[in-house]
C-alpha atoms as a PDB file:
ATOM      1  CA  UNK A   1     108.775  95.062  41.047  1.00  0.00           C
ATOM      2  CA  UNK A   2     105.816  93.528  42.704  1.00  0.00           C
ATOM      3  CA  UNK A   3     106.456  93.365  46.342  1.00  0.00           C
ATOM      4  CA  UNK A   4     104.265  91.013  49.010  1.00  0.00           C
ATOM      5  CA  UNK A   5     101.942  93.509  51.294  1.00  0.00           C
ATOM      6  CA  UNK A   6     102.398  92.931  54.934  1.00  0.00           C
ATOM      7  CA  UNK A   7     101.438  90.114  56.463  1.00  0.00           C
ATOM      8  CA  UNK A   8     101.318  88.303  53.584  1.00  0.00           C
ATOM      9  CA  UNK A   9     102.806  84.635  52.597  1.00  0.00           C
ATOM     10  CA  UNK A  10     105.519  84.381  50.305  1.00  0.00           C
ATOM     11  CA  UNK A  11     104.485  83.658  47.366  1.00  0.00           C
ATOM     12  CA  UNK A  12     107.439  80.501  46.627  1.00  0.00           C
ATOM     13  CA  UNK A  13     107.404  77.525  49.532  1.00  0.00           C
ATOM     14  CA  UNK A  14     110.364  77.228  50.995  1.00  0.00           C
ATOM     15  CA  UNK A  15     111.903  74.239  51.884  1.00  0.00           C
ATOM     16  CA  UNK A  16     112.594  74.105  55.623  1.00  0.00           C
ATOM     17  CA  UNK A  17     113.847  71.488  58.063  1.00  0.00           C
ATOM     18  CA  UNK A  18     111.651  70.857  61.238  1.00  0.00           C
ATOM     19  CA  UNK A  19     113.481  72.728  63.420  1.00  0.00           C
ATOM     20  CA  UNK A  20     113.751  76.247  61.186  1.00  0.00           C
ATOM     21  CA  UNK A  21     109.644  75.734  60.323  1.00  0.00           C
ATOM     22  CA  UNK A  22     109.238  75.566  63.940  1.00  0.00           C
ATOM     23  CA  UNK A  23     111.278  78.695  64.526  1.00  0.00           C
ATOM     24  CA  UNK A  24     109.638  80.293  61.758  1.00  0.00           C
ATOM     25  CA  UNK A  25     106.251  79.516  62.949  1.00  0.00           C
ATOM     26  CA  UNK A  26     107.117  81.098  66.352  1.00  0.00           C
ATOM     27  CA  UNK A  27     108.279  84.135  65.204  1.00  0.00           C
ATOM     28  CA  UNK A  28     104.813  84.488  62.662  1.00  0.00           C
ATOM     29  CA  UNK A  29     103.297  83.689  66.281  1.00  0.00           C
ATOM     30  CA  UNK A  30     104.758  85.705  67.874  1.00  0.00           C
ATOM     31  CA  UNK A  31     104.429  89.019  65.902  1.00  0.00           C
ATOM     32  CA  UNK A  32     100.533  88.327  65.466  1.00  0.00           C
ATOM     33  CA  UNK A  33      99.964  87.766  69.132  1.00  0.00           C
ATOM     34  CA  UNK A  34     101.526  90.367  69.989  1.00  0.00           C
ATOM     35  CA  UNK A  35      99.296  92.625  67.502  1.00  0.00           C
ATOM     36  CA  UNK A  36      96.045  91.141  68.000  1.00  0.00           C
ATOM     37  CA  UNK A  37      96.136  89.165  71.396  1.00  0.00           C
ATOM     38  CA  UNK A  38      95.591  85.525  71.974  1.00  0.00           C
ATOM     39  CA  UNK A  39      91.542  85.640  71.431  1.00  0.00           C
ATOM     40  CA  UNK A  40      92.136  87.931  68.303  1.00  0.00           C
ATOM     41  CA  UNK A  41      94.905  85.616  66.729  1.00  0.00           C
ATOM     42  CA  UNK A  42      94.122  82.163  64.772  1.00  0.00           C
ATOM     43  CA  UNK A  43      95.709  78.909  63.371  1.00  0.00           C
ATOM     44  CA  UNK A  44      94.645  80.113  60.392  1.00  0.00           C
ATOM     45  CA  UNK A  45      96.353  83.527  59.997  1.00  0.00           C
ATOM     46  CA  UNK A  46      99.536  81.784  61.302  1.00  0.00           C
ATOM     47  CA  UNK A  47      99.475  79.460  58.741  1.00  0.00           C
ATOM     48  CA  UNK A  48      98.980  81.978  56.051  1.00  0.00           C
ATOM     49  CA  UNK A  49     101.623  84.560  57.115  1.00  0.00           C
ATOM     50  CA  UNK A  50     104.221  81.601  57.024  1.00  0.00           C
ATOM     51  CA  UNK A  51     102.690  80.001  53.771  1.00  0.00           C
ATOM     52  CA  UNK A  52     102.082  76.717  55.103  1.00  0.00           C
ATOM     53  CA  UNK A  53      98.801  74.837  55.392  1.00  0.00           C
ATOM     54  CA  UNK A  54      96.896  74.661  58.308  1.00  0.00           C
ATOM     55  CA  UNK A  55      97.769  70.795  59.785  1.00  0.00           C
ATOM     56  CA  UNK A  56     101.336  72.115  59.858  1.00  0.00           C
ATOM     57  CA  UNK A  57     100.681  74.213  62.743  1.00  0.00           C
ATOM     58  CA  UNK A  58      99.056  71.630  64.565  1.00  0.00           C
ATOM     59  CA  UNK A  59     101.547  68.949  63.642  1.00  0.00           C
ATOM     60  CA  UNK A  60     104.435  71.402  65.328  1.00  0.00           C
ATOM     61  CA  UNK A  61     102.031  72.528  68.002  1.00  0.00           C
ATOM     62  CA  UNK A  62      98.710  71.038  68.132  1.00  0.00           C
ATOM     63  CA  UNK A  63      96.627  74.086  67.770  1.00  0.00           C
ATOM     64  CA  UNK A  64      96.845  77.515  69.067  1.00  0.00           C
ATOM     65  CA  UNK A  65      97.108  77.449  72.686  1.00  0.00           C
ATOM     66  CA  UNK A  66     100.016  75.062  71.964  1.00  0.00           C
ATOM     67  CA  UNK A  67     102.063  77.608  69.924  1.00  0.00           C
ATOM     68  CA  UNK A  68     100.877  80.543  72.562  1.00  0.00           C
ATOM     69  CA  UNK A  69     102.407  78.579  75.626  1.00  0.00           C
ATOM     70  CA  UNK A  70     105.429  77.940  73.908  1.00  0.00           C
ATOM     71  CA  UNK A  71     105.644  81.653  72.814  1.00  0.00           C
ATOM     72  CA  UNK A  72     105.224  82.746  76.244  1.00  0.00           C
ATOM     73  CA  UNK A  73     107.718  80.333  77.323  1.00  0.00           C
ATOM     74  CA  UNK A  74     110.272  81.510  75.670  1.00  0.00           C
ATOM     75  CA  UNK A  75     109.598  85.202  76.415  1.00  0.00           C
ATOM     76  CA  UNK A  76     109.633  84.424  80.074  1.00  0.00           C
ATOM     77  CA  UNK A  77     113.155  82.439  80.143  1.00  0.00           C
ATOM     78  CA  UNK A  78     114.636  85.691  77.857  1.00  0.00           C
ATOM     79  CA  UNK A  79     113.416  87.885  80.270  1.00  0.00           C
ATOM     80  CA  UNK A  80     114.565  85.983  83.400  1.00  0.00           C
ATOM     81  CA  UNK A  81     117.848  85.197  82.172  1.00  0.00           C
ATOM     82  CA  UNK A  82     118.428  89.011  81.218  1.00  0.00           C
ATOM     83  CA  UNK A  83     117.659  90.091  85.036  1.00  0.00           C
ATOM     84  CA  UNK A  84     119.088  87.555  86.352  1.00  0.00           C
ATOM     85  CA  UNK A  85     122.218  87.626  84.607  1.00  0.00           C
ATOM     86  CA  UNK A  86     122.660  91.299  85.037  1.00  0.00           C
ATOM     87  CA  UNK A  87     122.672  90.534  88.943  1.00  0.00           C
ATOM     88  CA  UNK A  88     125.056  89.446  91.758  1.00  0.00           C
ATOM     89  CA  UNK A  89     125.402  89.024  95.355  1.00  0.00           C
ATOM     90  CA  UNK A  90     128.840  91.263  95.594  1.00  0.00           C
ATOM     91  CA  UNK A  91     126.980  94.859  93.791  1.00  0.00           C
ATOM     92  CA  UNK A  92     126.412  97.278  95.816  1.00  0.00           C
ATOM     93  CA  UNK A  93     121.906  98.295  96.244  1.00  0.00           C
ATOM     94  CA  UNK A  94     122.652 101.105  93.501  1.00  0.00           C
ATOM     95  CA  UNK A  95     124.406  99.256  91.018  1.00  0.00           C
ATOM     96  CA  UNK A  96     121.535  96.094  91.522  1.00  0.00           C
ATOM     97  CA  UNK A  97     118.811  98.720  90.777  1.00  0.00           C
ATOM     98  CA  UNK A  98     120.491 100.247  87.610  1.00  0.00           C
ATOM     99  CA  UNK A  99     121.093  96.564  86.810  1.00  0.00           C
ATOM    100  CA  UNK A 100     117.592  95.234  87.044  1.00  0.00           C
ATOM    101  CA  UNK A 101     115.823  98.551  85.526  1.00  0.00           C
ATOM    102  CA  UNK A 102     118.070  98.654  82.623  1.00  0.00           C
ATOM    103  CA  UNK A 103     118.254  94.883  81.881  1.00  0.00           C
ATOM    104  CA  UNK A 104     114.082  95.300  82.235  1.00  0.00           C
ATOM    105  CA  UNK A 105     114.253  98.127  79.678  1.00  0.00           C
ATOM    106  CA  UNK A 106     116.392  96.783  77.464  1.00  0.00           C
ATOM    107  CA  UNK A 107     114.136  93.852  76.832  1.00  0.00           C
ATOM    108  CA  UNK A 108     111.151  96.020  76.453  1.00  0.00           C
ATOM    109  CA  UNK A 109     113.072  98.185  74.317  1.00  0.00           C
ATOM    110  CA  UNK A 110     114.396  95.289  71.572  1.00  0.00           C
ATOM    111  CA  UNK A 111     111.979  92.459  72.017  1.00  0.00           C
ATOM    112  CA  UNK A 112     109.141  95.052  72.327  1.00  0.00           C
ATOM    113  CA  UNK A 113     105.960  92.124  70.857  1.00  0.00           C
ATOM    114  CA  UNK A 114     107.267  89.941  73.505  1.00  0.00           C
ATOM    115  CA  UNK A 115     106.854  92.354  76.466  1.00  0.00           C
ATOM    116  CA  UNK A 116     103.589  92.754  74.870  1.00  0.00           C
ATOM    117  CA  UNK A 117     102.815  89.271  75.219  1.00  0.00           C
ATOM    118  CA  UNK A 118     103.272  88.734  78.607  1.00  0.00           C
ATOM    119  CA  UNK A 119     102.148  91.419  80.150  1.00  0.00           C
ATOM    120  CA  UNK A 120      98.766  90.448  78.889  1.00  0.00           C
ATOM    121  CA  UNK A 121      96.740  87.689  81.127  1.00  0.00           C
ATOM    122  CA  UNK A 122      97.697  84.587  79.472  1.00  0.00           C
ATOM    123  CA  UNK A 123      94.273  82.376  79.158  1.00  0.00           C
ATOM    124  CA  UNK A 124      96.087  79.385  78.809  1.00  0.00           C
ATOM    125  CA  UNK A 125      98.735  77.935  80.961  1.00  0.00           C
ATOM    126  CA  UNK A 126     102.540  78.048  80.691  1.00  0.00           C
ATOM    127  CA  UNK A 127     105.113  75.732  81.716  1.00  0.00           C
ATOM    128  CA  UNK A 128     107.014  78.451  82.940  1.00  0.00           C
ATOM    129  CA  UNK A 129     104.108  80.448  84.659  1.00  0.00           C
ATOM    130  CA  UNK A 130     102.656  83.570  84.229  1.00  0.00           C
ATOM    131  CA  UNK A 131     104.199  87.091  84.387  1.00  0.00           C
ATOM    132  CA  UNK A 132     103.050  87.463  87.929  1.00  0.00           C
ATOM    133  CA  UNK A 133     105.112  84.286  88.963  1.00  0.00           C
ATOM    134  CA  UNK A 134     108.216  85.710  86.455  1.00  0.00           C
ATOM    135  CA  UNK A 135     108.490  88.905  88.657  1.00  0.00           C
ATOM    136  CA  UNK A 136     108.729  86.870  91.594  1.00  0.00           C
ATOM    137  CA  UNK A 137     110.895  84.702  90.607  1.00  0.00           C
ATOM    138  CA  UNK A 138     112.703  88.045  89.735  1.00  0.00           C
ATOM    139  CA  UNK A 139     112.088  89.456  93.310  1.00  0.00           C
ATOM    140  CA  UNK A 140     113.597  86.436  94.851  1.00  0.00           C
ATOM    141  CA  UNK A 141     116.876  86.959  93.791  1.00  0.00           C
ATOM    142  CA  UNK A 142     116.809  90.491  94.871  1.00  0.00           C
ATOM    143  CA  UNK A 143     115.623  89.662  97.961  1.00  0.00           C
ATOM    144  CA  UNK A 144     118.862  87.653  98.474  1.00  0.00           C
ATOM    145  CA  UNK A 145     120.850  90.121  97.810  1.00  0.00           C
ATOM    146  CA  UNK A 146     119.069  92.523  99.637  1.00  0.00           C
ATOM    147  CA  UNK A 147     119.021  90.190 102.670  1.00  0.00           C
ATOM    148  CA  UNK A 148     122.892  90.594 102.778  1.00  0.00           C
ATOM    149  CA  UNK A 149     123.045  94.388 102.640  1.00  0.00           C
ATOM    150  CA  UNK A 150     120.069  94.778 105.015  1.00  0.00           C
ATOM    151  CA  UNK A 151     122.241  92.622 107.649  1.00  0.00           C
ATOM    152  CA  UNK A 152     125.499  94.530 107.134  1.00  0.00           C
ATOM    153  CA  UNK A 153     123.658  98.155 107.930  1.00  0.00           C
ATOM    154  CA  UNK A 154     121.451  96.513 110.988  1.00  0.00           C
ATOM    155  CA  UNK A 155     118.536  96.223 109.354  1.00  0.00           C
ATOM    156  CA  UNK A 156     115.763  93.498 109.263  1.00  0.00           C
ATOM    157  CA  UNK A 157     116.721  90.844 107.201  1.00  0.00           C
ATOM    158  CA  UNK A 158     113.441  89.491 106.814  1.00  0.00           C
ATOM    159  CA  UNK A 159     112.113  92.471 105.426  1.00  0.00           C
ATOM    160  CA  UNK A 160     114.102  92.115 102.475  1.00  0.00           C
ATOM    161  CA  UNK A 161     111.686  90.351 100.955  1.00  0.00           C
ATOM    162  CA  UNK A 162     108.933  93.450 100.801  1.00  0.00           C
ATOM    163  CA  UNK A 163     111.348  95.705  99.764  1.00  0.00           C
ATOM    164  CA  UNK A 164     112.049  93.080  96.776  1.00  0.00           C
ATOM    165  CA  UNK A 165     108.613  92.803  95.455  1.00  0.00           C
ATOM    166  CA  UNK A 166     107.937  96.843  96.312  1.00  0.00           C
ATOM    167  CA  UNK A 167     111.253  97.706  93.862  1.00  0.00           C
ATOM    168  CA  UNK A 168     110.591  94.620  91.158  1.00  0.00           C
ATOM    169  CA  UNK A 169     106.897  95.786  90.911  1.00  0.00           C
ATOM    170  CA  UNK A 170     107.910  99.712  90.595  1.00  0.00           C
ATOM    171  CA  UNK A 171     110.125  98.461  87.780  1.00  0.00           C
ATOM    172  CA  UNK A 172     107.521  96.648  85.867  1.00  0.00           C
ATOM    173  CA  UNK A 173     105.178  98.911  85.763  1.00  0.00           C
ATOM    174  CA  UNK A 174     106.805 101.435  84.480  1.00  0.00           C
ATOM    175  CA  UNK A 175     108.086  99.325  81.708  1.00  0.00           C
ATOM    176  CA  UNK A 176     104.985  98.837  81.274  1.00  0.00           C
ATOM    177  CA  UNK A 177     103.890 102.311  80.861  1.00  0.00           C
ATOM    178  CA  UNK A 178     106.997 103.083  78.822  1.00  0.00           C
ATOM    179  CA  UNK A 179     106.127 100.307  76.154  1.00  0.00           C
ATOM    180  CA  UNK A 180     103.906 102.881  75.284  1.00  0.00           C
ATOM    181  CA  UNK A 181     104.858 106.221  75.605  1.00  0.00           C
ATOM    182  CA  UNK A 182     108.697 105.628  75.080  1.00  0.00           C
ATOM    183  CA  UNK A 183     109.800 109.053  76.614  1.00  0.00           C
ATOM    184  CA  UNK A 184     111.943 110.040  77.755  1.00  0.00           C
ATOM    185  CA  UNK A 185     114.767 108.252  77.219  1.00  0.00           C
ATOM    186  CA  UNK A 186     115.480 104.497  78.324  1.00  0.00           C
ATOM    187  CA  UNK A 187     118.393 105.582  80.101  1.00  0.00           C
ATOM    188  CA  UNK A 188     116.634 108.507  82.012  1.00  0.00           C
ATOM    189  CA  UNK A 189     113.620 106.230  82.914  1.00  0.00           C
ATOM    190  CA  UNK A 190     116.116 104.211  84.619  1.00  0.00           C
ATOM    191  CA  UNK A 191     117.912 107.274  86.031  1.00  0.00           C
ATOM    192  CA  UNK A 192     114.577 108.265  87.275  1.00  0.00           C
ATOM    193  CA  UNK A 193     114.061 104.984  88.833  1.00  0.00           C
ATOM    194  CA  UNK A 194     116.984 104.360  90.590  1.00  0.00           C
ATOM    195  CA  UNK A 195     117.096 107.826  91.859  1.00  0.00           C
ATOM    196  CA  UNK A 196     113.333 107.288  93.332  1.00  0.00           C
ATOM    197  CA  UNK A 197     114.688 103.749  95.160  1.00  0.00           C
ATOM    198  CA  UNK A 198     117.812 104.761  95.835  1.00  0.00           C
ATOM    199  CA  UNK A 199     116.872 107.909  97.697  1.00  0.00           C
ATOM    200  CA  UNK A 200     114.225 106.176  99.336  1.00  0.00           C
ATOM    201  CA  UNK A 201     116.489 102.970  99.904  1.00  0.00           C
ATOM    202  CA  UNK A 202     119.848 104.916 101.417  1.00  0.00           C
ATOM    203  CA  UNK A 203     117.479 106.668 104.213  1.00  0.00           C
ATOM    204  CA  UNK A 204     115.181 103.880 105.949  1.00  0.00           C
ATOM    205  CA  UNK A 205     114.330 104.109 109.116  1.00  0.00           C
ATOM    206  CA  UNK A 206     114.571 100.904 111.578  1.00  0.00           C
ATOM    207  CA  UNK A 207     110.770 100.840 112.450  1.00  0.00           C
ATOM    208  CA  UNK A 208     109.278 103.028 110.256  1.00  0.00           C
ATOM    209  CA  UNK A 209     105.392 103.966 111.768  1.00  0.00           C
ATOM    210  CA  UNK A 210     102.421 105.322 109.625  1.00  0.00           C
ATOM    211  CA  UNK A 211     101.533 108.606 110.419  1.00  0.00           C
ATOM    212  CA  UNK A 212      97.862 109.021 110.107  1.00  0.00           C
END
């Protein structure tokens, strides 16, 4: 039996409502923006991956950059919601960092062409911002959290925020490198991780000075 190559429409139309042609058209989207980048992609190669005509795209989304913000959208609110949700005021500094790397990992790890996406510079503007302003949204609520352990032990509150960004940012990038390399193991990466902050975390000093 005859089967379609990759990337290719099916060959009967299929009937959909407007919300499951949207949906479909998001995932088509999705996938080829993910493979080729925004500037590489077209309205015309989404069209013919879901079999539909050209002016459908545009009636759902009104041309590419349209489709792209919504795309990125979406990613951003998944990823958010997965940090976010993994996250609360009572956990101990540990637990928030094995939390935070493994809900990060996770998502690179299952929604792998999204992660893609937005760690790419978006050229067109999102509703929700860019993955910059994600990670700090991200670094926010640590820094709340943080704020309340840094209190407790005598620390500077108000440097809670740098330590936020400085563990957030440490994350990300090496999700970043693992989208590639995938090794080792998710759960080591994150073992490795938290062990670095942690270690690092459990032994600040008050007024730490630069040695030069």
């Amino acid at each position: 039996m005859r089967r379609n190559q990759p990337g290719a429409p099916t060959t009967a139309r299929v009937r959909m409502t407007g919300t499951q042609r949207r949906r479909q058209l998001l995932d088509v989207a999705r996938a080829l923006f993910a493979e080729k980048g925004f500037d590489g992609a077209s309205v015309e190669e989404i069209a013919h991956r879901a079999g539909v005509s050209k002016p459908v795209v545009y009636e759902h989304f009104g041309g590419k950059e349209g489709i792209y913000a919504v795309v990125v959208d979406r990613e951003m609110d998944e990823l958010l919601t997965a940090i976010t949700a993994s996250l609360s005021e009572d956990m101990h500094p540990r637990t928030l960092l094995e939390h935070a790397a493994g809900a990060l990992l996770d998502y690179v790890d299952t929604s792998t062409d999204g992660f893609r996406i937005l760690v790419r510079d978006s050229p067109v503007a999102s509703s929700t911002g860019t993955f910059s302003s994600l990670l700090s949204d991200i670094a926010s609520h640590v820094e709340h959290i943080l704020g309340v352990h840094f209190s407790s032990r005598g620390y500077d509150p108000k440097l809670a925020g740098l330590y936020a960004q400085a563990l957030v940012g440490m994350v990300a990038l090496t999700g970043q490198w693992w989208l590639d390399v995938r090794k080792p193991r998710k759960h080591e990466v994150a073992a490795h991780l938290v062990n670095l902050a942690w270690n690092g975390l459990s032994h600040l000093e008050h007024k730490p000075r630069a040695h030069r």
